[in-house]
N, C-alpha and C. Protein backbone atom coordinates (compact mmCIF):
# COMPACT_ATOMS: atom_id res chain seq x y z
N UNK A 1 20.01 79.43 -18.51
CA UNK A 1 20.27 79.88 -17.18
C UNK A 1 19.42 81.11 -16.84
N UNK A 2 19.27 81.79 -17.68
CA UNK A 2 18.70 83.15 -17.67
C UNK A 2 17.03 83.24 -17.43
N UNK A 3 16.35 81.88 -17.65
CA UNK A 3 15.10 81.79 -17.82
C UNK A 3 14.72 80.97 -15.92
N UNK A 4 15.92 79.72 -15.43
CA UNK A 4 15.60 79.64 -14.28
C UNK A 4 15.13 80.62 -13.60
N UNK A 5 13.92 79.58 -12.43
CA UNK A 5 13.07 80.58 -11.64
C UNK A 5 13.67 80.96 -10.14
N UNK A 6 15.36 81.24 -10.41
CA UNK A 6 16.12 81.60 -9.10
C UNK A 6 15.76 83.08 -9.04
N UNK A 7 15.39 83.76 -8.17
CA UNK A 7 15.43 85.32 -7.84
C UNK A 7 16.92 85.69 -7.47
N UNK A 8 17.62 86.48 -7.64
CA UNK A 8 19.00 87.40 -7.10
C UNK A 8 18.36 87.22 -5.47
N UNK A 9 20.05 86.56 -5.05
CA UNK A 9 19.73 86.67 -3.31
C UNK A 9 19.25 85.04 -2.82
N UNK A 10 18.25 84.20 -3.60
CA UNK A 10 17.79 83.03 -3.11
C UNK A 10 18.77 82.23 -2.78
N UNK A 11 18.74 80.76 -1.70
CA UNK A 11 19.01 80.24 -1.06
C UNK A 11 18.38 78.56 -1.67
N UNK A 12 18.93 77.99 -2.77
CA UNK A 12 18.77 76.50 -3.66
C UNK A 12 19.34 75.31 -2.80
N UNK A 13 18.41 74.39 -1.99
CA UNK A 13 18.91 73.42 -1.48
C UNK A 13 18.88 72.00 -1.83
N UNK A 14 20.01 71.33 -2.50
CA UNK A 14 19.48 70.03 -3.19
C UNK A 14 19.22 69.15 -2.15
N UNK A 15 18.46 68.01 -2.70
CA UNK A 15 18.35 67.12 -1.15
C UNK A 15 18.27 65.44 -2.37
N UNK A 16 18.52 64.47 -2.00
CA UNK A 16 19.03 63.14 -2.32
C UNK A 16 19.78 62.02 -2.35
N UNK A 17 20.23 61.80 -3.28
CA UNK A 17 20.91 60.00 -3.27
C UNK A 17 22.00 60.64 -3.83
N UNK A 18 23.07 59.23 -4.68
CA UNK A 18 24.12 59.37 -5.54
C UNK A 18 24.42 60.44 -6.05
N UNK A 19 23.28 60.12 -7.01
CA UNK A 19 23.18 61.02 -8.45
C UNK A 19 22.92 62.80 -8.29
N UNK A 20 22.67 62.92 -6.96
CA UNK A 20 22.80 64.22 -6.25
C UNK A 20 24.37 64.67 -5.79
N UNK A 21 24.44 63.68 -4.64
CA UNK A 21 25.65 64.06 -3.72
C UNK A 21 27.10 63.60 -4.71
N UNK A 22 27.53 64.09 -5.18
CA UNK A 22 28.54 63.88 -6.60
C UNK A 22 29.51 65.02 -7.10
N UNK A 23 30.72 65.23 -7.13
CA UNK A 23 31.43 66.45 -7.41
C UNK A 23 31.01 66.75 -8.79
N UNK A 24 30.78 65.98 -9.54
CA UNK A 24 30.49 65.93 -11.03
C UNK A 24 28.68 65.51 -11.01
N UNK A 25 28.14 65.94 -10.38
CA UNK A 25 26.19 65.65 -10.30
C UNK A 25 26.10 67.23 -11.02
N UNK A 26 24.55 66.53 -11.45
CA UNK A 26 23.89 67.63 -12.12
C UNK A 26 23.40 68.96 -11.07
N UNK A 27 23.44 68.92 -10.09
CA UNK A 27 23.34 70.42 -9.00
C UNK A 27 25.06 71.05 -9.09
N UNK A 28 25.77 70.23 -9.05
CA UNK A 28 27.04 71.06 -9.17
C UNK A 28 27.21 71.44 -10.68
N UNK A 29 26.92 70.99 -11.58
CA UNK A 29 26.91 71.73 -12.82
C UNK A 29 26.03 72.65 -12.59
N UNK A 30 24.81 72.54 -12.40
CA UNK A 30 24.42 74.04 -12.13
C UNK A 30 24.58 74.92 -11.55
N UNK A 31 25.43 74.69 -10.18
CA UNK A 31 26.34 75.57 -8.84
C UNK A 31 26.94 76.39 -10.53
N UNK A 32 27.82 75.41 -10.98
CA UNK A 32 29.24 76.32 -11.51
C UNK A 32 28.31 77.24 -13.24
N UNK A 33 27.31 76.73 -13.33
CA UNK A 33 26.85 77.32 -15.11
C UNK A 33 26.28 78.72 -14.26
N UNK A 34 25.81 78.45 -13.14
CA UNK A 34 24.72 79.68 -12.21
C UNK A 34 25.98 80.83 -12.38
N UNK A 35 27.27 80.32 -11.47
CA UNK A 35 28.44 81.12 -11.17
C UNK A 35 29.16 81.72 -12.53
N UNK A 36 28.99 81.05 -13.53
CA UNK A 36 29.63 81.41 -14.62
C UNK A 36 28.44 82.73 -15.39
N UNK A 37 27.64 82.31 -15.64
CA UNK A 37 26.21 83.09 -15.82
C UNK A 37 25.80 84.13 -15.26
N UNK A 38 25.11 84.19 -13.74
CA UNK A 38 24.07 85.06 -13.34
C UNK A 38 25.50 84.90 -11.64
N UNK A 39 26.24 85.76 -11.91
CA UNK A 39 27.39 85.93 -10.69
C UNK A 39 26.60 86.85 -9.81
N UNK A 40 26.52 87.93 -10.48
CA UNK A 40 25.78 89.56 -9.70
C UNK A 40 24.62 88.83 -8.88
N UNK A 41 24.14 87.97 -9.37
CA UNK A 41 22.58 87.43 -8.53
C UNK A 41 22.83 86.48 -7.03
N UNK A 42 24.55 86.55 -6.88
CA UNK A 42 24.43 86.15 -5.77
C UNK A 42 23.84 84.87 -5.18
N UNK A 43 23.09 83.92 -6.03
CA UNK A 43 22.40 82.71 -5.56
C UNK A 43 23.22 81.69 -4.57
N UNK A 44 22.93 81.53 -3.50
CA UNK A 44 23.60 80.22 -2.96
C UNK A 44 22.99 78.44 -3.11
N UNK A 45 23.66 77.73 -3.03
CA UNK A 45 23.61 76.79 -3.97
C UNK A 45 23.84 75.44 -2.61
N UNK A 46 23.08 74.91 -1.97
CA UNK A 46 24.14 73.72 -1.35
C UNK A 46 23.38 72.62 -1.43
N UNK A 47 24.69 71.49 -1.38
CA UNK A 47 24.26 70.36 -2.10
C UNK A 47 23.77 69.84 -0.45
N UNK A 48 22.42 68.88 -0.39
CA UNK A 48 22.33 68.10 1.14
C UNK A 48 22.15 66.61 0.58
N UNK A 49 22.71 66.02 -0.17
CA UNK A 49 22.09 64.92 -0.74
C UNK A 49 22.89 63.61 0.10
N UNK A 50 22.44 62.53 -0.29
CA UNK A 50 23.38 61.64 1.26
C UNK A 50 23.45 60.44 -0.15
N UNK A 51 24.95 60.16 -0.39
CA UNK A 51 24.77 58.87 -1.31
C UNK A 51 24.86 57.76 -0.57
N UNK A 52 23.77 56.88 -1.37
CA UNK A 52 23.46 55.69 -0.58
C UNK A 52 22.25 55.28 -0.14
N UNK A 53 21.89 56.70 0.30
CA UNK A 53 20.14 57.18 0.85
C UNK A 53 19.09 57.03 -0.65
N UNK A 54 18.21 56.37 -0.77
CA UNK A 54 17.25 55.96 -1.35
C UNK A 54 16.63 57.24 -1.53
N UNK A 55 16.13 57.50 -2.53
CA UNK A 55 15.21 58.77 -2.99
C UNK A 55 13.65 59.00 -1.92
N UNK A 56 13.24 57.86 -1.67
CA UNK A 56 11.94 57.60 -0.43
C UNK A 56 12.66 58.14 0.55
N UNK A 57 13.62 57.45 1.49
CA UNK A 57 14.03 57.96 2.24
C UNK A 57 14.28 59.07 2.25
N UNK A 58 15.00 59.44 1.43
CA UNK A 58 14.83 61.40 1.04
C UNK A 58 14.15 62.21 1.30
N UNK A 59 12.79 61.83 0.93
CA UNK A 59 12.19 62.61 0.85
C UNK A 59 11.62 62.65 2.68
N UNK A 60 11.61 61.54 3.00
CA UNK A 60 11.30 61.65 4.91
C UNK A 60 11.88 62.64 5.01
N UNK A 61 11.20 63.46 6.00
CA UNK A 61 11.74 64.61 7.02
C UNK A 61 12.15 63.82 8.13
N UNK A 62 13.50 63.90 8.79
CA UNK A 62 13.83 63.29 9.95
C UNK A 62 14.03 64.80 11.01
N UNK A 63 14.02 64.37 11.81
CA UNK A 63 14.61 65.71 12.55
C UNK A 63 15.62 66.37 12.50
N UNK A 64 16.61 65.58 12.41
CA UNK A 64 17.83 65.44 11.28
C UNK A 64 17.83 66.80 10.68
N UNK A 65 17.42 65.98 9.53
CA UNK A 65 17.38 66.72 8.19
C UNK A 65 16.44 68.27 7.99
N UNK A 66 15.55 67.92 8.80
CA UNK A 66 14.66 68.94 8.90
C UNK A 66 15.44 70.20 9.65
N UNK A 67 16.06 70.09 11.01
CA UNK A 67 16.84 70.94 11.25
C UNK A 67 17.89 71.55 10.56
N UNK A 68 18.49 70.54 9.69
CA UNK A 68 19.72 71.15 8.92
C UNK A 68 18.83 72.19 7.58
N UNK A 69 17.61 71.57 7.05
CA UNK A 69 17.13 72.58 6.21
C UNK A 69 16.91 74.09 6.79
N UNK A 70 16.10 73.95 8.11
CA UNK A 70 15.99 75.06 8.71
C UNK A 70 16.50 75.73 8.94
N UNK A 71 18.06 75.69 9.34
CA UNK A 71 19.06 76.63 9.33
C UNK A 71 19.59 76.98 7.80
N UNK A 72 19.38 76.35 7.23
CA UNK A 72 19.57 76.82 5.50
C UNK A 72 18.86 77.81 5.18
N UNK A 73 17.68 77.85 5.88
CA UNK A 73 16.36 78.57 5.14
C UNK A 73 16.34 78.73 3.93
N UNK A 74 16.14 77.41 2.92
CA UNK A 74 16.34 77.80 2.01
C UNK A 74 14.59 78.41 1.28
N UNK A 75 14.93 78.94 0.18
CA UNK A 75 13.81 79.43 -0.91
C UNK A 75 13.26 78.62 -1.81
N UNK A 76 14.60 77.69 -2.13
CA UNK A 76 13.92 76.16 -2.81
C UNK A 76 14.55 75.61 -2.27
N UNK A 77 13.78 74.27 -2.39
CA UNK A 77 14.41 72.33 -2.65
C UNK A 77 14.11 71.78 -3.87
N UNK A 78 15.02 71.63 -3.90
CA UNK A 78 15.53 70.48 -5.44
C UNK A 78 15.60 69.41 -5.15
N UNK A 79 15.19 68.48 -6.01
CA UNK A 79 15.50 66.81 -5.90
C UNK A 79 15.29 66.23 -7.24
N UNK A 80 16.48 65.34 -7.54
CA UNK A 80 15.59 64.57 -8.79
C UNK A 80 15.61 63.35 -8.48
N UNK A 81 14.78 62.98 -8.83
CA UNK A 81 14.56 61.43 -8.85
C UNK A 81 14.98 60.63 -10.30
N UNK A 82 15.55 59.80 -10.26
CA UNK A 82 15.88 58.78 -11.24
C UNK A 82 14.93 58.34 -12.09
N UNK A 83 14.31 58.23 -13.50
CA UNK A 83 13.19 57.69 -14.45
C UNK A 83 14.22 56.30 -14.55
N UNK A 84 13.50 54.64 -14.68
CA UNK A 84 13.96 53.73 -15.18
C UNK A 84 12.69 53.63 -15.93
């Protein structure tokens, strides 16, 4: 946790499918290891992932989506994509 490239203060926005949007997905384990870990650093964390939505589709900017990032302003985007 200590080595992630989050700065104290940044703004982490996931964006994807299933395997994103999930109470138990790998961005919410990192929401809660971040919170348990590096608290003082303040990082905000939100999940935008849409299950169902195809990883391609994802990655489209819709106006949509693009607006909802923009008001996030976030510092990063996260996404993972699935290896088969």
């Amino acid at each position: 946790m200590d080595r992630l490239p989050f700065a104290p203060g940044q703004r982490i926005v996931a964006v994807g499918e299933s395997t994103t949007d999930d109470l138990l997905s790998w961005f919410e384990i990192l929401r809660r290891l971040l919170d348990l870990r590096r608290p003082a650093d303040r990082i905000t964390l939100t999940n935008m992932a849409v299950s169902g939505q195809t990883t391609t589709r994802g990655i489209r900017v819709t106006r949509r989506s693009n607006t909802l990032l923009i008001s996030t302003s976030p510092n990063v985007i996260v996404s993972m994509a699935p290896v088969w």
